[in-house]
N, C-alpha and C. Protein backbone atom coordinates (compact mmCIF):
# COMPACT_ATOMS: atom_id res chain seq x y z
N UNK A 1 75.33 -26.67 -13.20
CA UNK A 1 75.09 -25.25 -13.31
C UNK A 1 73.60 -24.94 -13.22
N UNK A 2 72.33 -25.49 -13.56
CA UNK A 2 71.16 -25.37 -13.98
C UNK A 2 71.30 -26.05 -12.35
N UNK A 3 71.64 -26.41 -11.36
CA UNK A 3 71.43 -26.59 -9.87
C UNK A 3 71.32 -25.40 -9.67
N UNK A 4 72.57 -24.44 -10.04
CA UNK A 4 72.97 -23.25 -8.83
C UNK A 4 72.37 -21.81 -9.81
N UNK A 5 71.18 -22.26 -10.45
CA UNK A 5 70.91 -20.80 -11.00
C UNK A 5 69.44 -21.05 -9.92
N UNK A 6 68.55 -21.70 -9.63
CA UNK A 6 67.54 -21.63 -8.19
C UNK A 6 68.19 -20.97 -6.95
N UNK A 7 69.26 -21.63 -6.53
CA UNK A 7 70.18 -21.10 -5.34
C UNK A 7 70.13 -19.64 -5.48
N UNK A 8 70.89 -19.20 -6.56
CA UNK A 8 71.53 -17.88 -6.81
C UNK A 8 69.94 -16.83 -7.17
N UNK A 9 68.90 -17.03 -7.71
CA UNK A 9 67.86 -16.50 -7.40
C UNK A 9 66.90 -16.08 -6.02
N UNK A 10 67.01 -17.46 -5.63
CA UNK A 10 66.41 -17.63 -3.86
C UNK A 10 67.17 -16.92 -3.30
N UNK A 11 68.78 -16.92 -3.66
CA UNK A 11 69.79 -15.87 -2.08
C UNK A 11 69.38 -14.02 -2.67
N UNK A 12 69.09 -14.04 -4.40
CA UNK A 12 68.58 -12.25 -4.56
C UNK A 12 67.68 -11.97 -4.32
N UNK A 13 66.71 -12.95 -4.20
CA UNK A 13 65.20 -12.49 -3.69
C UNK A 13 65.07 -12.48 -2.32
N UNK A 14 66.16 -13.28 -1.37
CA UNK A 14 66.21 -13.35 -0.05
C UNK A 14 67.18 -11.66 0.60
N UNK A 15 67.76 -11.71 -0.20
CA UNK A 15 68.55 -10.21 0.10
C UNK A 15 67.58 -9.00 -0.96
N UNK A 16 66.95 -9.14 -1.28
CA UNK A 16 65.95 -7.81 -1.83
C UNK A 16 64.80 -7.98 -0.72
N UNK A 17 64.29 -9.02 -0.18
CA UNK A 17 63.50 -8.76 1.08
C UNK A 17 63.57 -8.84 2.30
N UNK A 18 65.47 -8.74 2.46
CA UNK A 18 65.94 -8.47 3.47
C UNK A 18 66.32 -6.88 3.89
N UNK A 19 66.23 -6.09 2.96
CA UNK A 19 66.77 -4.56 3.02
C UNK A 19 66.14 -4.49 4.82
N UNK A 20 67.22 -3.53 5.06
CA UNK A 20 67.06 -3.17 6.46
C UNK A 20 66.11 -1.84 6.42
N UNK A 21 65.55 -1.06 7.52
CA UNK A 21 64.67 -0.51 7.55
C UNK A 21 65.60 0.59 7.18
N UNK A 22 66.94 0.62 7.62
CA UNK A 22 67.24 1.92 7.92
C UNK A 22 67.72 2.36 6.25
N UNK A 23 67.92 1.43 5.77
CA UNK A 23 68.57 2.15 4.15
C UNK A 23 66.71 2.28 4.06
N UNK A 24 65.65 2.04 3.82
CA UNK A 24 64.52 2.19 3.49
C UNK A 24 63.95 3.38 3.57
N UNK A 25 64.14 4.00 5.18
CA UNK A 25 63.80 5.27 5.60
C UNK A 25 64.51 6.15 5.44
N UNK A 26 65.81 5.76 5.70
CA UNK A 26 67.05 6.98 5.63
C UNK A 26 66.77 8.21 4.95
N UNK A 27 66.46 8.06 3.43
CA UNK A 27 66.37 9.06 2.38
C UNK A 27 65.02 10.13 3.19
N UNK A 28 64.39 9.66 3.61
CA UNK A 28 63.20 10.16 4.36
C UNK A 28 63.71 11.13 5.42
N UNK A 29 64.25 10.53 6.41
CA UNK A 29 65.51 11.12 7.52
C UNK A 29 66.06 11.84 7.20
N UNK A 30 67.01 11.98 5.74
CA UNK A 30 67.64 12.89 5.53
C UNK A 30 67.13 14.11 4.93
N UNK A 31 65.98 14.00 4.45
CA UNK A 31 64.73 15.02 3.76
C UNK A 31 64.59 16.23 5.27
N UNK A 32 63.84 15.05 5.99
CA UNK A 32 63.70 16.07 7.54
C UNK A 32 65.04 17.07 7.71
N UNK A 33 66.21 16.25 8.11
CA UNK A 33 67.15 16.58 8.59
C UNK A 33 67.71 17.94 7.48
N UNK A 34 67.51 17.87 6.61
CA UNK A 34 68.09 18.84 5.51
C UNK A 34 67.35 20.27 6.05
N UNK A 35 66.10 20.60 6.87
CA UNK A 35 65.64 21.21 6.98
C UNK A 35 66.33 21.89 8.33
N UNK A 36 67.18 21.27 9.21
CA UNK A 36 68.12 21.45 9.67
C UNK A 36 69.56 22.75 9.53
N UNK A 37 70.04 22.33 8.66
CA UNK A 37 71.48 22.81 8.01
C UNK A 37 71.48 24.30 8.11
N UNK A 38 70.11 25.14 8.46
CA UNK A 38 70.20 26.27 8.66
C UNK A 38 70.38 26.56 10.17
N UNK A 39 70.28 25.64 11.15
CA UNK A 39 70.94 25.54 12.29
C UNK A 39 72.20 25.14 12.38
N UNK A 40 72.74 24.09 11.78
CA UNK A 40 73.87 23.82 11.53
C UNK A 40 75.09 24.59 11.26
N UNK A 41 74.30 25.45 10.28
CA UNK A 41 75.00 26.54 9.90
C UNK A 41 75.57 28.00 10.76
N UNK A 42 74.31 27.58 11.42
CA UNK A 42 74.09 28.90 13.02
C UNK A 42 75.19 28.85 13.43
N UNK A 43 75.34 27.57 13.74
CA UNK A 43 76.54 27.48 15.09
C UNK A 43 77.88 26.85 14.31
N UNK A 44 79.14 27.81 14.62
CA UNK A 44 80.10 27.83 13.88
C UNK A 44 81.00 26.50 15.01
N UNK A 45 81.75 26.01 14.00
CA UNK A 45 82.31 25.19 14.54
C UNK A 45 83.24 25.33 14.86
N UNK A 46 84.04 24.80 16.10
CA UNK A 46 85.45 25.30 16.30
C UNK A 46 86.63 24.98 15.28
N UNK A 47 87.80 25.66 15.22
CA UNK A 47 88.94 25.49 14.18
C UNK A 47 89.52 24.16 14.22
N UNK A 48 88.94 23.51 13.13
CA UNK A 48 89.61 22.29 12.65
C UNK A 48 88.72 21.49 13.51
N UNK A 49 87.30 21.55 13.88
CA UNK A 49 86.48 20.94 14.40
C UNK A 49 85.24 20.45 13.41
N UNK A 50 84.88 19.15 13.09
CA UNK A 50 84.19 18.63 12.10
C UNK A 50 82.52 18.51 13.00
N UNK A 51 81.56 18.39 12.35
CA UNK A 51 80.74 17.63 13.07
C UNK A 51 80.65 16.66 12.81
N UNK A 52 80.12 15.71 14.47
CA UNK A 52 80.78 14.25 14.57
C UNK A 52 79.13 13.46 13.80
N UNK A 53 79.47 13.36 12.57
CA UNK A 53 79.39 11.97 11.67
C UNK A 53 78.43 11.06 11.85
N UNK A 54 79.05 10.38 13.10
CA UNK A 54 79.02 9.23 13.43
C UNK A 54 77.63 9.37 14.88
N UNK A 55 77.70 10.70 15.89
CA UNK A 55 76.51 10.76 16.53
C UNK A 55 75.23 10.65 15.65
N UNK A 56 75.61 11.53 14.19
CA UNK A 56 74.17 11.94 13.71
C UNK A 56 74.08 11.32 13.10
N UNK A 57 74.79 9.94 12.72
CA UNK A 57 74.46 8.83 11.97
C UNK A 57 73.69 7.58 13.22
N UNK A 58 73.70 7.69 14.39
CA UNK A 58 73.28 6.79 15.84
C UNK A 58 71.93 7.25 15.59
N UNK A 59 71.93 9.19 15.97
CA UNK A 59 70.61 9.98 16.27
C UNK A 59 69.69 9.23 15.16
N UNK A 60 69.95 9.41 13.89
CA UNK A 60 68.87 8.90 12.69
C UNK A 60 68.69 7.34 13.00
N UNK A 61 69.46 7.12 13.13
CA UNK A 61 68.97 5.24 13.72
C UNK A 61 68.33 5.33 14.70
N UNK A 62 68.38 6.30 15.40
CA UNK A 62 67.49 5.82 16.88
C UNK A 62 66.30 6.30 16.12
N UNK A 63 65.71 7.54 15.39
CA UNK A 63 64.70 7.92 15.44
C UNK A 63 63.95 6.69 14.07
N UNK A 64 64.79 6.60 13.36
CA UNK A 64 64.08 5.24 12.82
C UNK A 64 63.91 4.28 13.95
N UNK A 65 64.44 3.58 14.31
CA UNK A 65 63.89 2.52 15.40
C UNK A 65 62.89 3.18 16.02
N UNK A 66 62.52 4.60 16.72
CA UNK A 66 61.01 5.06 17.71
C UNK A 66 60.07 5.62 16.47
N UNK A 67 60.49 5.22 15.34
CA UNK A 67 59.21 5.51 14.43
C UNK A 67 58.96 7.35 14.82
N UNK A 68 60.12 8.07 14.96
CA UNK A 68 59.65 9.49 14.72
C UNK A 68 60.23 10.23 13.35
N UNK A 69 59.23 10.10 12.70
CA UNK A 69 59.81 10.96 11.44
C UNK A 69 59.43 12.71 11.25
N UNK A 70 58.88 13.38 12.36
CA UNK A 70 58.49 14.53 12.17
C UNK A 70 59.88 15.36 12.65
N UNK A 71 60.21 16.36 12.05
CA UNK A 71 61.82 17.54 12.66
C UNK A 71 61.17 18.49 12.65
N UNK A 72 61.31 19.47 14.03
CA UNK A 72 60.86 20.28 14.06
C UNK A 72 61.63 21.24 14.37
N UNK A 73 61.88 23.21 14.00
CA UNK A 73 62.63 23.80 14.24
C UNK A 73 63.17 24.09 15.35
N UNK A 74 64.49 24.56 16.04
CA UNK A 74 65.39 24.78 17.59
C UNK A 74 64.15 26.11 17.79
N UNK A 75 63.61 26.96 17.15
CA UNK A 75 63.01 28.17 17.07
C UNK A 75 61.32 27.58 17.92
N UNK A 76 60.75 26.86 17.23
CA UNK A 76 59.52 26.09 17.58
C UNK A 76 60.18 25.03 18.59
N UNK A 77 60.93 24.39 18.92
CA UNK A 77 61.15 24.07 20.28
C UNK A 77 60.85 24.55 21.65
N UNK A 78 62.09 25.85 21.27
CA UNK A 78 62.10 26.58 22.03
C UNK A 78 60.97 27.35 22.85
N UNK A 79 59.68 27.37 21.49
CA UNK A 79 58.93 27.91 22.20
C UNK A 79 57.98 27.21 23.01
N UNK A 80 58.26 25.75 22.88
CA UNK A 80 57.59 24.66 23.66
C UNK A 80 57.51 24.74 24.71
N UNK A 81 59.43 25.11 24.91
CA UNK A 81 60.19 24.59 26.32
C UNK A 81 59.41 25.55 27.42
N UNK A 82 59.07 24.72 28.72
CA UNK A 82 58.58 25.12 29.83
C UNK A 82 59.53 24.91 31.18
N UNK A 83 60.11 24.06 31.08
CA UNK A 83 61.26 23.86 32.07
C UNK A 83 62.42 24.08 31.55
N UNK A 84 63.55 24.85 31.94
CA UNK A 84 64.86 24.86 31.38
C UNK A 84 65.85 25.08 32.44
N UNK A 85 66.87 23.85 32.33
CA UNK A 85 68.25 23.94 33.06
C UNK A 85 69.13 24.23 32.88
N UNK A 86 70.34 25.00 33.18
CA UNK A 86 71.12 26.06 32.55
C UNK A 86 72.24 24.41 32.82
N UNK A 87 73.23 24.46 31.97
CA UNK A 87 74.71 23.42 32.03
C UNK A 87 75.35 23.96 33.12
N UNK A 88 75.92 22.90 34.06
CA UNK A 88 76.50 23.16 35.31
C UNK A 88 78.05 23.01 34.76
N UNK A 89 78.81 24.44 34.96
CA UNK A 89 80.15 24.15 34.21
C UNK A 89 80.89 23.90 35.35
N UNK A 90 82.23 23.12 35.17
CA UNK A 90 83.54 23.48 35.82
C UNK A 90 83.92 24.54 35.82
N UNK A 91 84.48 25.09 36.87
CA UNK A 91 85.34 26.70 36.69
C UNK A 91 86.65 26.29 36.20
N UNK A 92 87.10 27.09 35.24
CA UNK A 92 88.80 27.20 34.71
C UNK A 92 89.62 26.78 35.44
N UNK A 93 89.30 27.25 36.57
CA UNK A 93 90.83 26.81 37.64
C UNK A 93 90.43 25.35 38.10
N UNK A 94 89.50 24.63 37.46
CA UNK A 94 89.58 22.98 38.27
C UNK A 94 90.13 22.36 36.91
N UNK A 95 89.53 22.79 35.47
CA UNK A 95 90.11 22.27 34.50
C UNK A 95 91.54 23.05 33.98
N UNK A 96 91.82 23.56 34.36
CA UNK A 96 92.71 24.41 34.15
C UNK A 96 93.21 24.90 32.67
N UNK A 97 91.60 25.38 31.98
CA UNK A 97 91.32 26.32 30.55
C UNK A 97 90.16 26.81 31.02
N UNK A 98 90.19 27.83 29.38
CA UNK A 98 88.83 28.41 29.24
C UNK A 98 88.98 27.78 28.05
N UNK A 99 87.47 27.60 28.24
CA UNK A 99 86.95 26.73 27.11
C UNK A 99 85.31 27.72 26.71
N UNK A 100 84.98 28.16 24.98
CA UNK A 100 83.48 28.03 24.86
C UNK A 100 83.48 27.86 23.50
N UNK A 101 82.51 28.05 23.36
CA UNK A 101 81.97 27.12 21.81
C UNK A 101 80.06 26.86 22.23
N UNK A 102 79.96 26.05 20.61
CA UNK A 102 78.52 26.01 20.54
C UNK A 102 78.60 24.70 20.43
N UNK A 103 77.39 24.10 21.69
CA UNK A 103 77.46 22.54 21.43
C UNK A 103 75.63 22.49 20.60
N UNK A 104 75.75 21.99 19.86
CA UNK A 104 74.51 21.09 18.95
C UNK A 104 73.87 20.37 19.90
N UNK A 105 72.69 19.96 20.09
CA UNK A 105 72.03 18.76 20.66
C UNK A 105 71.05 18.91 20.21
N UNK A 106 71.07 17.53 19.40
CA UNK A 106 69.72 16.66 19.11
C UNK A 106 69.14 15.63 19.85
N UNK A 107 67.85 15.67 19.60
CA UNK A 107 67.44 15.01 20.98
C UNK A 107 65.69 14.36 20.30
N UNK A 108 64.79 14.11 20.88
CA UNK A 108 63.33 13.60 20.67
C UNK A 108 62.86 14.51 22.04
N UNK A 109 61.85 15.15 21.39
CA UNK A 109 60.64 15.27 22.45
C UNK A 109 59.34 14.27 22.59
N UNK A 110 59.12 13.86 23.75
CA UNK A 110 57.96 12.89 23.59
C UNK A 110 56.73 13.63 23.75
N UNK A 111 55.74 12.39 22.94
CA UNK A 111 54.21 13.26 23.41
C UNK A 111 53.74 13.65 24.75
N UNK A 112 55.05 13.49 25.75
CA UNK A 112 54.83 13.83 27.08
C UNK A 112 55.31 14.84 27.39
N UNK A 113 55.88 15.15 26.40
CA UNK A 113 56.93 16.86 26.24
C UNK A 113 58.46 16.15 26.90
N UNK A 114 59.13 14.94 27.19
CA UNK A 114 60.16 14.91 27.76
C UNK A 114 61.07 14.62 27.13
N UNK A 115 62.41 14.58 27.58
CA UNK A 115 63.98 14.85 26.19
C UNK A 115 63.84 13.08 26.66
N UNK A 116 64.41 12.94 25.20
CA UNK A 116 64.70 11.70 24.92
C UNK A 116 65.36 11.46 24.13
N UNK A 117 66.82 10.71 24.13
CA UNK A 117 67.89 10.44 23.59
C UNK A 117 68.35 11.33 23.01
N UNK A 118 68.79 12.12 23.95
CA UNK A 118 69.65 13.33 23.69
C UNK A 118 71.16 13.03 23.24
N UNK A 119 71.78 13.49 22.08
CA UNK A 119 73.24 13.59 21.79
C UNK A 119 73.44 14.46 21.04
N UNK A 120 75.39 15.03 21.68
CA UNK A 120 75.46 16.27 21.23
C UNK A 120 75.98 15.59 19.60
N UNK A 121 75.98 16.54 18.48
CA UNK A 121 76.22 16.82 17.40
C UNK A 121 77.59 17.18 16.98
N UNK A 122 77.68 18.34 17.67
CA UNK A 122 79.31 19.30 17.81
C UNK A 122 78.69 19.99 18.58
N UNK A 123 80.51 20.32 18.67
CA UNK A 123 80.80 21.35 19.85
C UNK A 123 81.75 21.01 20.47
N UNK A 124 82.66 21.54 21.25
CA UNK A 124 84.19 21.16 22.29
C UNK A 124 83.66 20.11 22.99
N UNK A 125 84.06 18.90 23.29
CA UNK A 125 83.79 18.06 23.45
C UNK A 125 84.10 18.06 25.15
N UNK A 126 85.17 18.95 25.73
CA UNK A 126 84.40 19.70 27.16
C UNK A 126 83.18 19.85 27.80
N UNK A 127 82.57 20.26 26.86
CA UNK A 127 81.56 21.43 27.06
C UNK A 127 80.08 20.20 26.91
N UNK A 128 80.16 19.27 25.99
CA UNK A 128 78.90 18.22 25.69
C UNK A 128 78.35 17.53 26.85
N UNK A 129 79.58 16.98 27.44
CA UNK A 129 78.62 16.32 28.96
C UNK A 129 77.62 17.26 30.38
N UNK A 130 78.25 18.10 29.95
CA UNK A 130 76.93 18.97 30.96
C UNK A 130 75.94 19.97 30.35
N UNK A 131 76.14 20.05 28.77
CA UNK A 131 75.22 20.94 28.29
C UNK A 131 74.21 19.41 28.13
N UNK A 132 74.46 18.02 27.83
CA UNK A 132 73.68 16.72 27.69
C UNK A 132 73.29 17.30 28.91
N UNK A 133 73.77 16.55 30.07
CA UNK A 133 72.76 16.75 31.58
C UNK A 133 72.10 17.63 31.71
N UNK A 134 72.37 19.12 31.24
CA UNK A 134 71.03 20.19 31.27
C UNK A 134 69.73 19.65 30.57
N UNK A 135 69.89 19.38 29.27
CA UNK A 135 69.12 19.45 28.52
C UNK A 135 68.02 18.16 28.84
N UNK A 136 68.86 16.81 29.12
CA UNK A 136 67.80 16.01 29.43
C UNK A 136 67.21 16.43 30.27
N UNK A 137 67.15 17.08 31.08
CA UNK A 137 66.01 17.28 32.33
C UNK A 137 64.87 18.57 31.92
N UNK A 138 65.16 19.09 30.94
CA UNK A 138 64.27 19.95 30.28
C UNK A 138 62.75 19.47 30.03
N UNK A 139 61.94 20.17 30.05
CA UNK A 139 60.49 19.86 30.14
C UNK A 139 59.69 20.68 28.89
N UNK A 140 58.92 19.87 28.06
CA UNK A 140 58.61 20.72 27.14
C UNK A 140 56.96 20.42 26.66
N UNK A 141 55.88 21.51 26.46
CA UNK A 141 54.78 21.23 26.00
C UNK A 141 55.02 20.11 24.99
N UNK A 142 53.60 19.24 25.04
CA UNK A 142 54.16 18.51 23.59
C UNK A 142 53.54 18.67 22.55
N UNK A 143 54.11 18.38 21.39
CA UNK A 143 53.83 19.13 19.94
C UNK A 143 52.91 18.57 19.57
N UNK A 144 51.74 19.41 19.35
CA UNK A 144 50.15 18.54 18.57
C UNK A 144 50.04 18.94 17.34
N UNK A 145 49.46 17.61 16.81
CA UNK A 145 49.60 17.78 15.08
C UNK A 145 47.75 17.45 15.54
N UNK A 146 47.38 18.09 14.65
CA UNK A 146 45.62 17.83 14.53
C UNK A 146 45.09 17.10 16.14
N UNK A 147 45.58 17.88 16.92
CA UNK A 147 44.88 18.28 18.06
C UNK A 147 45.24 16.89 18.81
N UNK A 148 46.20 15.80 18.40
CA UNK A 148 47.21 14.92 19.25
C UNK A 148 48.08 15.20 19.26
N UNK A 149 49.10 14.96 20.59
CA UNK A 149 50.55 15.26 20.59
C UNK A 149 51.16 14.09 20.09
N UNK A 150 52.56 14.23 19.71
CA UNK A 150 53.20 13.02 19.09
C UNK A 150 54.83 13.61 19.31
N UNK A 151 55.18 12.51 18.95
CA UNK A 151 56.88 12.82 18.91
C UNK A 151 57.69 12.91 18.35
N UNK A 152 58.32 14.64 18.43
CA UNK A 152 58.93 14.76 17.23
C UNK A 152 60.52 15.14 17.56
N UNK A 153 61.35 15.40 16.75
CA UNK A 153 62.81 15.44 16.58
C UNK A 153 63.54 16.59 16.07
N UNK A 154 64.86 17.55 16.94
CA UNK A 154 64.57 18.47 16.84
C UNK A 154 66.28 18.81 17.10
N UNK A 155 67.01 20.03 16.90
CA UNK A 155 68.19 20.34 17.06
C UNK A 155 68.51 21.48 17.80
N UNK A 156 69.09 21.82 19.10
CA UNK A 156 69.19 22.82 19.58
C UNK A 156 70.65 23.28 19.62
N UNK A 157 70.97 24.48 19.05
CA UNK A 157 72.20 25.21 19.66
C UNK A 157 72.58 25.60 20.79
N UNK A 158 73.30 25.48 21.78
CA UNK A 158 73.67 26.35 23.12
C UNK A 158 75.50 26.38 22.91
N UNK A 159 75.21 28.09 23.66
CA UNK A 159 76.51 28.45 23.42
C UNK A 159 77.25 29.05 25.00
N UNK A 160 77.62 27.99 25.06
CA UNK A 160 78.49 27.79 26.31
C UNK A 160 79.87 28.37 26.78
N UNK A 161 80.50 28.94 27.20
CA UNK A 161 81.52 28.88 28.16
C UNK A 161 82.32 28.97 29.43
N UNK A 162 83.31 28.34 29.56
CA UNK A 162 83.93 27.68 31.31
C UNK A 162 85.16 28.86 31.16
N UNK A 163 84.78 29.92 31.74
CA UNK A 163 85.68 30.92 32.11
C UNK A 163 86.58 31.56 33.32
């Protein structure tokens, strides 16, 4: 027994300085992101439509992995944006509905002003693959904090429909 109490110390001190980055930062992530929920809130979700979880659990991992912890408002985006591409819809009669709703997209602007790792949030899940293709090709001043640009992280509403 006095063998396996070294073992059993070495494997807690080996798993207390193993914590992954992302439980480390997360609480941080979710601080930003909370500043959010008044967009969230904007855009109503369709009936019996959740927001998906699991994108905005990817989105926060990606922006931990590019080291961007700054969120900045869809409002102050917007007023960045210098290039904008409208979503190229299907007409009704090829899908044969009407479909609209509000798709979410979160995304990174780089210090180059360009979309980067864009994914939608919610929204009809129709409607996400070409409001994504608009948006990545969007062009945006980039955001300077004390007179450098840097890269920050940000949530946009668009409210779409294929009529």
């Amino acid at each position: 027994m006095a063998d396996d109490t070294p073992t059993v110390a070495l494997r807690h001190q080996e798993a207390t300085l193993g914590v992954d980055l992302f439980r480390m930062k997360a609480p941080m992530l979710m601080l930003l992101f909370a500043a959010a929920a008044p967009v969230l809130a904007f855009a109503q979700a369709e009936p019996g439509q959740r927001l998906d979880q699991v994108t905005s659990k990817e989105f926060l991992q990606q922006l931990i992995q590019d080291d961007v912890y700054r969120f900045i408002s869809s409002k102050l985006a917007e007023s960045l944006l210098v290039h904008r591409v409208e979503p190229k819809l299907p007409s009704s009669e090829t899908i044969g509905a009407r479909v609209s709703g509000t798709v979410i997209v979160a995304f990174e602007i780089t210090n180059e002003g360009k979309v980067r790792h864009a994914m939608a949030v919610s929204g009809p899940r129709l409607l996400q693959e070409p409001v994504l293709d608009a948006v990545r090709q969007w062009k945006f001043k980039p955001f300077l904090l004390v007179d450098a640009p840097i890269t920050v992280a940000t949530s946009i509403p668009l409210t779409v429909s294929i009529s």
